[in-house]
PDB file of N, CA and C in Angstrom:
ATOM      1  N   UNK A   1     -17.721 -23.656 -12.152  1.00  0.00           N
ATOM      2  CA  UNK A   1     -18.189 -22.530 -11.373  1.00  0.00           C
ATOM      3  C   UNK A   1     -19.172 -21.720 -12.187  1.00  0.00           C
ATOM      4  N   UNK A   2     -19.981 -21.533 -11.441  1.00  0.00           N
ATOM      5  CA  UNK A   2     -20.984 -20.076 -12.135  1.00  0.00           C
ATOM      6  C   UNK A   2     -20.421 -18.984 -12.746  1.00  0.00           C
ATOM      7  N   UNK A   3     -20.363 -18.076 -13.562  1.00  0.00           N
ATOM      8  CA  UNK A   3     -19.557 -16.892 -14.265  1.00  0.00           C
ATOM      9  C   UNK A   3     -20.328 -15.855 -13.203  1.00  0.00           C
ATOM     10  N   UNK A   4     -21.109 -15.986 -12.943  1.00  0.00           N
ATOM     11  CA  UNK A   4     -21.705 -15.467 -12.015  1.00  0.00           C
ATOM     12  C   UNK A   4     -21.057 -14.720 -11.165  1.00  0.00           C
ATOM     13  N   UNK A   5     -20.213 -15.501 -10.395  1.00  0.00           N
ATOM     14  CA  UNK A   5     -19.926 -15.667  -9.024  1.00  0.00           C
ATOM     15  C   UNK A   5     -18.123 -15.872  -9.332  1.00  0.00           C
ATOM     16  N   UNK A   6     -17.543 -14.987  -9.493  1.00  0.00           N
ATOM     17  CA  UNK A   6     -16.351 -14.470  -9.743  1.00  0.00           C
ATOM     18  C   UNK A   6     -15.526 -13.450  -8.711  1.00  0.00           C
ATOM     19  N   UNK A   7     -14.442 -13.761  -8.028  1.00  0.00           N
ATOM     20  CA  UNK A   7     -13.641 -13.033  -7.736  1.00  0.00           C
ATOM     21  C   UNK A   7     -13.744 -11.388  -8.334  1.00  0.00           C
ATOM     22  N   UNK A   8     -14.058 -10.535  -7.900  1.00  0.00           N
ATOM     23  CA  UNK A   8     -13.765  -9.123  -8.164  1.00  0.00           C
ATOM     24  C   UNK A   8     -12.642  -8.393  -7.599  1.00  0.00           C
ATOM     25  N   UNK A   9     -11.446  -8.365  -8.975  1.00  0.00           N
ATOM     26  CA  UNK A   9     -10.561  -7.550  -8.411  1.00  0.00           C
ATOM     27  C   UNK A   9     -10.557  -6.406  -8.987  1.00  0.00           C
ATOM     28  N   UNK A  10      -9.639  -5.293  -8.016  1.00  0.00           N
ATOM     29  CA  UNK A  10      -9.790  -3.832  -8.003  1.00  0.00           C
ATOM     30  C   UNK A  10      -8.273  -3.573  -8.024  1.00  0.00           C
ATOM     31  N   UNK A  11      -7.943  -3.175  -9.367  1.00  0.00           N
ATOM     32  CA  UNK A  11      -7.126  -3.320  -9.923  1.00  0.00           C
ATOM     33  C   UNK A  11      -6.144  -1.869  -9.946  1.00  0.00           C
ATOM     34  N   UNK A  12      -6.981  -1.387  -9.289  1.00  0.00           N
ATOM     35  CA  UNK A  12      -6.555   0.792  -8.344  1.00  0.00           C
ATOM     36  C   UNK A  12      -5.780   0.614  -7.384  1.00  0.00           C
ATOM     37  N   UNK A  13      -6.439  -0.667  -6.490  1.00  0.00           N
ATOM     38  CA  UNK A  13      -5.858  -1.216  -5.656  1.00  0.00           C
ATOM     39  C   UNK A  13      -4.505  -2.090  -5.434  1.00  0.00           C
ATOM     40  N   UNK A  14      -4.313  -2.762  -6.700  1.00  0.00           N
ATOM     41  CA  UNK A  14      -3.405  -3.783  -6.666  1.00  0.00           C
ATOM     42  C   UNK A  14      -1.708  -3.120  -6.687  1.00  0.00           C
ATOM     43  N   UNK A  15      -1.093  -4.010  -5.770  1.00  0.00           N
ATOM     44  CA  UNK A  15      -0.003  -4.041  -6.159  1.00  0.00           C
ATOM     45  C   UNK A  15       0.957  -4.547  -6.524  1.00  0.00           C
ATOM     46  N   UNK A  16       0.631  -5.840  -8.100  1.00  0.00           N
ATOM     47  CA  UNK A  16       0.902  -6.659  -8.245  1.00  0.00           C
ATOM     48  C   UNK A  16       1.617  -7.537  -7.621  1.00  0.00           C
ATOM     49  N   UNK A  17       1.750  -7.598  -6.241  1.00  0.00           N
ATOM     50  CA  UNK A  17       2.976  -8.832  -5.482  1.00  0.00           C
ATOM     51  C   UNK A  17       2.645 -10.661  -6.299  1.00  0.00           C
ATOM     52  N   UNK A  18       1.457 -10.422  -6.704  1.00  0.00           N
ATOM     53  CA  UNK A  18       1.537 -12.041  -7.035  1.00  0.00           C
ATOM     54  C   UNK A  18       1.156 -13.643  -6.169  1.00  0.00           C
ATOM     55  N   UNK A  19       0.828 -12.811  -4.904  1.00  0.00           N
ATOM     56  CA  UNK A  19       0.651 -14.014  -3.834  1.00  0.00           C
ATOM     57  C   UNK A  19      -0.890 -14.740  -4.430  1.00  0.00           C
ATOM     58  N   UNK A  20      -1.477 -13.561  -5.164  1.00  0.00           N
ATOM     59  CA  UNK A  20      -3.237 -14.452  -5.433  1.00  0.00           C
ATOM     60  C   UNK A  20      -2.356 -15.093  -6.601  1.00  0.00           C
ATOM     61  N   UNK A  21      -2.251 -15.050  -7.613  1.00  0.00           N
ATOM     62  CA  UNK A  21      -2.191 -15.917  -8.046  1.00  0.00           C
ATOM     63  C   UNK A  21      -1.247 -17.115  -8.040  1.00  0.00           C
ATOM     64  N   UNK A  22      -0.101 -16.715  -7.307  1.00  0.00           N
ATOM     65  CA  UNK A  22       0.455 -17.984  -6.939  1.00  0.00           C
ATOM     66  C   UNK A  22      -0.065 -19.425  -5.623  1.00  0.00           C
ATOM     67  N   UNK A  23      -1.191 -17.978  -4.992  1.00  0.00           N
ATOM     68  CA  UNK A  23      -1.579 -19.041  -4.094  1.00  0.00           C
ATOM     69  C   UNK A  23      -2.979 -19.639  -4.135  1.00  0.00           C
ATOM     70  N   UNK A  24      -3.280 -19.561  -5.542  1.00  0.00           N
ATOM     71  CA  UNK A  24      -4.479 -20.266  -6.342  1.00  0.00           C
ATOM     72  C   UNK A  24      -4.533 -21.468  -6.054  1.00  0.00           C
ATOM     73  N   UNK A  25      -4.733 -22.384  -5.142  1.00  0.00           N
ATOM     74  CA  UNK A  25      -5.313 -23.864  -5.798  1.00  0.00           C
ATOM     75  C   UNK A  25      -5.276 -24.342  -7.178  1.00  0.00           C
ATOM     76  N   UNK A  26      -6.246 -23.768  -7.977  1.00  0.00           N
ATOM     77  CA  UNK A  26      -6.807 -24.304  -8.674  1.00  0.00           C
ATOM     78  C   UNK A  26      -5.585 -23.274 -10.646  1.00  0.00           C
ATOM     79  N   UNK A  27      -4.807 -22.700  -9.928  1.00  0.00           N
ATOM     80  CA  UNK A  27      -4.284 -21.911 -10.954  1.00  0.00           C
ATOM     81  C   UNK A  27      -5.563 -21.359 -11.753  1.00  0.00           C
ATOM     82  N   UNK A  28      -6.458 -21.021 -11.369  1.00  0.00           N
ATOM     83  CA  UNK A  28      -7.274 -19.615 -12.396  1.00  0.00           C
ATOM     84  C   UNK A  28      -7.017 -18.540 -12.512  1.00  0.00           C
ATOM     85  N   UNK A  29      -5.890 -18.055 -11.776  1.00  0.00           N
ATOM     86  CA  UNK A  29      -5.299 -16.651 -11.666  1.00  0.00           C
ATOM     87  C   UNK A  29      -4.188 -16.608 -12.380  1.00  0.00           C
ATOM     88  N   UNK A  30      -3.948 -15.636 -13.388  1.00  0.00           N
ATOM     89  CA  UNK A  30      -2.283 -15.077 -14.247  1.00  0.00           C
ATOM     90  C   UNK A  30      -2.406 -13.620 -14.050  1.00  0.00           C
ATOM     91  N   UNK A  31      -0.915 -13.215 -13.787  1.00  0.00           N
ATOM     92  CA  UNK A  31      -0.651 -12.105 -13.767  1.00  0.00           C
ATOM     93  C   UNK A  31      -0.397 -11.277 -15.040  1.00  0.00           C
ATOM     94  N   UNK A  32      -0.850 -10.410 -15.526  1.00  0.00           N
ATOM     95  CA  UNK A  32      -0.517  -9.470 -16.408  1.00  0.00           C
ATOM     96  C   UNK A  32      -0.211  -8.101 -16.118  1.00  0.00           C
ATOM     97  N   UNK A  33       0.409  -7.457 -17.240  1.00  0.00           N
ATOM     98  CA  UNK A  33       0.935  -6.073 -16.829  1.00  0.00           C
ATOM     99  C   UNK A  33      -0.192  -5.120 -16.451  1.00  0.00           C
ATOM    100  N   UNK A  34      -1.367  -5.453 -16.017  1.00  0.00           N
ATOM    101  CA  UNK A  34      -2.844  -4.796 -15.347  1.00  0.00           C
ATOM    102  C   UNK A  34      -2.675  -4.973 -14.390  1.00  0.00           C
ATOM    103  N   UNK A  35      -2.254  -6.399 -14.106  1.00  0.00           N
ATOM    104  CA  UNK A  35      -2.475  -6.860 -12.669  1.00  0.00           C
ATOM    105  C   UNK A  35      -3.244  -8.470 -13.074  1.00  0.00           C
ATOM    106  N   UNK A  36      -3.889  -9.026 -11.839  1.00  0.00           N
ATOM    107  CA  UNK A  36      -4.003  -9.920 -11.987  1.00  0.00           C
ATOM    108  C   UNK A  36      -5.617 -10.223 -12.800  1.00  0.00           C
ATOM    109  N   UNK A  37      -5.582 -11.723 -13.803  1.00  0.00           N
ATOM    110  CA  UNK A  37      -6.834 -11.841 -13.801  1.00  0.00           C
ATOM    111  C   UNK A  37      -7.583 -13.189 -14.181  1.00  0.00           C
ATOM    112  N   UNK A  38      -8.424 -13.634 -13.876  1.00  0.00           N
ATOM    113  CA  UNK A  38      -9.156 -14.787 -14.224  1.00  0.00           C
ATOM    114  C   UNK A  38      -8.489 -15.224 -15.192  1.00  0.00           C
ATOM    115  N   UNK A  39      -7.966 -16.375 -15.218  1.00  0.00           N
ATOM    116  CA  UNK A  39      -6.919 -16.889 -16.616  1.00  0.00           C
ATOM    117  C   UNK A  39      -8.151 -17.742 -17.139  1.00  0.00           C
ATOM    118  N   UNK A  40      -8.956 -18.094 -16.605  1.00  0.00           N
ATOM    119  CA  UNK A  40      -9.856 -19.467 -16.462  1.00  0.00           C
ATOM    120  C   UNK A  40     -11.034 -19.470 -15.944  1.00  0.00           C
ATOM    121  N   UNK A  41     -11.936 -18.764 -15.684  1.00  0.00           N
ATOM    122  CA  UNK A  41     -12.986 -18.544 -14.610  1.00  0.00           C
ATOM    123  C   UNK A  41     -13.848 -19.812 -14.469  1.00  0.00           C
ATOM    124  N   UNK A  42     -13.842 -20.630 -15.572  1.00  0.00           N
ATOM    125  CA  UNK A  42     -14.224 -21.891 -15.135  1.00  0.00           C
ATOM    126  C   UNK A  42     -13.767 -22.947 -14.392  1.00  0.00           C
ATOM    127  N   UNK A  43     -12.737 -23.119 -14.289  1.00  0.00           N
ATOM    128  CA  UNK A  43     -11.987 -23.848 -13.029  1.00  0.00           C
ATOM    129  C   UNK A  43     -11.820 -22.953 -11.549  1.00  0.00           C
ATOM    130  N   UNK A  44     -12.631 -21.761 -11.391  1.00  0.00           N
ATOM    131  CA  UNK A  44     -12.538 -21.418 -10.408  1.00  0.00           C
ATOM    132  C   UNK A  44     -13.448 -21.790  -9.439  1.00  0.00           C
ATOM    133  N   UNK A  45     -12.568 -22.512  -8.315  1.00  0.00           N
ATOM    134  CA  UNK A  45     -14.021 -23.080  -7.606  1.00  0.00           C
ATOM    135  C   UNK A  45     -14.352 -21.888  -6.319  1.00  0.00           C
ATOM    136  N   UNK A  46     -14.334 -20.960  -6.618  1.00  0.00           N
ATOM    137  CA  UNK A  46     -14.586 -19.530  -5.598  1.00  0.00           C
ATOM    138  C   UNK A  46     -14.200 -20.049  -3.995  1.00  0.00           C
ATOM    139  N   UNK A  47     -12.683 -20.650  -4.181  1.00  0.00           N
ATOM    140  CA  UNK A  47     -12.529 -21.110  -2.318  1.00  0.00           C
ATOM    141  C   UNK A  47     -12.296 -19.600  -1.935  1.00  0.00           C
ATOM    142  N   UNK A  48     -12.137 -18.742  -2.197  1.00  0.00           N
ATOM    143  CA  UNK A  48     -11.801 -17.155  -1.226  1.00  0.00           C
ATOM    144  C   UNK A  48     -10.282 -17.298  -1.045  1.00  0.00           C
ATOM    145  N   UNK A  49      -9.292 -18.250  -1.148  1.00  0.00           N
ATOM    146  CA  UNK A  49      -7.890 -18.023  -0.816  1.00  0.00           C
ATOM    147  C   UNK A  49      -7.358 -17.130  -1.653  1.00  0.00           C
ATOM    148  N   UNK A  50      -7.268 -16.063  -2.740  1.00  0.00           N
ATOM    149  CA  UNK A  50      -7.196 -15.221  -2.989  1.00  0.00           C
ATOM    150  C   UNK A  50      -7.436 -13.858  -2.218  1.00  0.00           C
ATOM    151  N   UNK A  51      -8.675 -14.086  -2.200  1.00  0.00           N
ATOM    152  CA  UNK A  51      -9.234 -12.591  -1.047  1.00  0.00           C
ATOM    153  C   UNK A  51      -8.633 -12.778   0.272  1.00  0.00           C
ATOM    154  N   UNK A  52      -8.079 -13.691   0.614  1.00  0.00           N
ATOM    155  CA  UNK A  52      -7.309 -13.907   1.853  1.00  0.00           C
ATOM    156  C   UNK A  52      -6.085 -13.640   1.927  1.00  0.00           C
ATOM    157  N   UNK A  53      -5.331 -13.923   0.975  1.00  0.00           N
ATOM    158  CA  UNK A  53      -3.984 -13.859   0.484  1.00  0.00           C
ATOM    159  C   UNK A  53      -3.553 -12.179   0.272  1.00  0.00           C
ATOM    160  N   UNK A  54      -4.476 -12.062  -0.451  1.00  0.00           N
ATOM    161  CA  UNK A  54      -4.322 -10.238  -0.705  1.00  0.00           C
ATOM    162  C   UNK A  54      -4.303  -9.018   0.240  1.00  0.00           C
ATOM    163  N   UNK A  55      -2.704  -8.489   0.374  1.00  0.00           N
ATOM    164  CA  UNK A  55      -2.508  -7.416   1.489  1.00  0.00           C
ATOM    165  C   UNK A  55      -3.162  -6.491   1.422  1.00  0.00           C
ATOM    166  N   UNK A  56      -3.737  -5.906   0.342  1.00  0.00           N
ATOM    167  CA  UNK A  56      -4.274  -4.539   0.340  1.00  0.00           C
ATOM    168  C   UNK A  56      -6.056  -4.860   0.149  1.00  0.00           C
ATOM    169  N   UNK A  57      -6.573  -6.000   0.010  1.00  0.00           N
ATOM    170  CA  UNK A  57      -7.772  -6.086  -0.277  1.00  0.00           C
ATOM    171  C   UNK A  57      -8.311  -6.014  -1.750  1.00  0.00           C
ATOM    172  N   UNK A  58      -7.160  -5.691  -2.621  1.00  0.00           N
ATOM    173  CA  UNK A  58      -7.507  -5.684  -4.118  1.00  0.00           C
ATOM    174  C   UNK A  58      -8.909  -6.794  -4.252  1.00  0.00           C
ATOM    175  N   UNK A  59      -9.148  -7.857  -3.833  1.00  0.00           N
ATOM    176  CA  UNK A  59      -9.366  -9.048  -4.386  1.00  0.00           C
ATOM    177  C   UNK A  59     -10.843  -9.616  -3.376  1.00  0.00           C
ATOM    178  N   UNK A  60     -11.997  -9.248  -3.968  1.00  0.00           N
ATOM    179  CA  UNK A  60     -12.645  -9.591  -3.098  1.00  0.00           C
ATOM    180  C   UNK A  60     -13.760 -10.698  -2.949  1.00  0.00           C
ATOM    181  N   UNK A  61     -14.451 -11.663  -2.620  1.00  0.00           N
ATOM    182  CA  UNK A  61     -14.970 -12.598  -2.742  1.00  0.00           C
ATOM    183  C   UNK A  61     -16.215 -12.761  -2.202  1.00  0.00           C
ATOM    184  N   UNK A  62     -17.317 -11.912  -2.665  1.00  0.00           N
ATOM    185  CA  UNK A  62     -18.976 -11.647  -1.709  1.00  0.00           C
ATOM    186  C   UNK A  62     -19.478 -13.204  -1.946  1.00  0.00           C
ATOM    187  N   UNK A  63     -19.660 -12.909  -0.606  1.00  0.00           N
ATOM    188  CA  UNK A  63     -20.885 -14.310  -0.651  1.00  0.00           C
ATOM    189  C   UNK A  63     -22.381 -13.992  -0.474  1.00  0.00           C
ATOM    190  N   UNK A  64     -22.865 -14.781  -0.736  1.00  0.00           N
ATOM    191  CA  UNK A  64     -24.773 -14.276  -0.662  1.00  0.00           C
ATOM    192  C   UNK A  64     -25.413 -15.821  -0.394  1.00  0.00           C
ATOM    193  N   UNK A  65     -26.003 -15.397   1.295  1.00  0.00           N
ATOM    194  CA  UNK A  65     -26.379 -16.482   2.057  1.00  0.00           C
ATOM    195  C   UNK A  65     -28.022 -16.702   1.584  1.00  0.00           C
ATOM    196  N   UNK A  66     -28.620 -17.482   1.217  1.00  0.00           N
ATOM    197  CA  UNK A  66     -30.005 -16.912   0.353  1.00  0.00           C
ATOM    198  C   UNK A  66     -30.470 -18.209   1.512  1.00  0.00           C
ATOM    199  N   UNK A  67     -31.400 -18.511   1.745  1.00  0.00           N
ATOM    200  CA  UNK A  67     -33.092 -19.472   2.464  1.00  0.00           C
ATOM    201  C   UNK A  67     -34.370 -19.569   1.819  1.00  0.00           C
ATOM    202  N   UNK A  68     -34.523 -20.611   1.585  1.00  0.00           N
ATOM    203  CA  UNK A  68     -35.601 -20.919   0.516  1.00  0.00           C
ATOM    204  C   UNK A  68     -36.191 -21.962   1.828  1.00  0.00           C
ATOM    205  N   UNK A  69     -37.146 -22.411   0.928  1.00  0.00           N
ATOM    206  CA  UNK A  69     -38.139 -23.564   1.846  1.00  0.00           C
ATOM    207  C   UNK A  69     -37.546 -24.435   2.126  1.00  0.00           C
ATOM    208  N   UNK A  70     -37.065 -24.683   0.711  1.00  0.00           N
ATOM    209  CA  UNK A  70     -36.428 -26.485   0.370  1.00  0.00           C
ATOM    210  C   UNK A  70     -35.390 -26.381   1.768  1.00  0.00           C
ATOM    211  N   UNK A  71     -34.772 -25.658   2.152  1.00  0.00           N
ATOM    212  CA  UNK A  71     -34.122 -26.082   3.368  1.00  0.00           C
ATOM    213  C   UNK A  71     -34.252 -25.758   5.177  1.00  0.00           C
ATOM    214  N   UNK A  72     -35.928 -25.341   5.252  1.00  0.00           N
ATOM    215  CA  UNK A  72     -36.348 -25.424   6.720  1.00  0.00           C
ATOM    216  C   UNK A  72     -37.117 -26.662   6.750  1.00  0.00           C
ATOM    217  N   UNK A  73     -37.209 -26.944   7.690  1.00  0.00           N
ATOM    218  CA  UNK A  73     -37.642 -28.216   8.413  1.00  0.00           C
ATOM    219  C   UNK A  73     -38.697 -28.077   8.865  1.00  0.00           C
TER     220      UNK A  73
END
């Protein structure tokens, strides 16, 4: 994954329940006494099931739809 392009969590927000990182795919998420955080950011393949998982919205996952040439016809 890009470092780029990382999960942003808001950690004001959190209330550690644990569902993001247990419901990681890819386990890039560990919980610590902060709250949760990138254990791994390179095995994160940014699927969003985190930002989905999360009741309060701590956890959020922007996407950025970009159009270049190379893909009109």
């Amino acid at each position: 994954m890009n470092f780029e392009a990382q999960p942003i969590i808001n950690l004001d927000r959190c209330t550690k329940c644990g569902l993001c990182v247990s419901g990681c795919p890819e386990n890039a998420l560990e919980m610590t006494d902060q709250g949760p955080k990138l254990r791994q950011p390179s095995i994160c393949t940014y699927c969003t099931d985190c930002e989905a998982l999360c009741p309060t919205g701590a956890i959020r996952t922007p996407l950025t739809v970009t159009w270049g040439s190379n893909y009109l016809s």
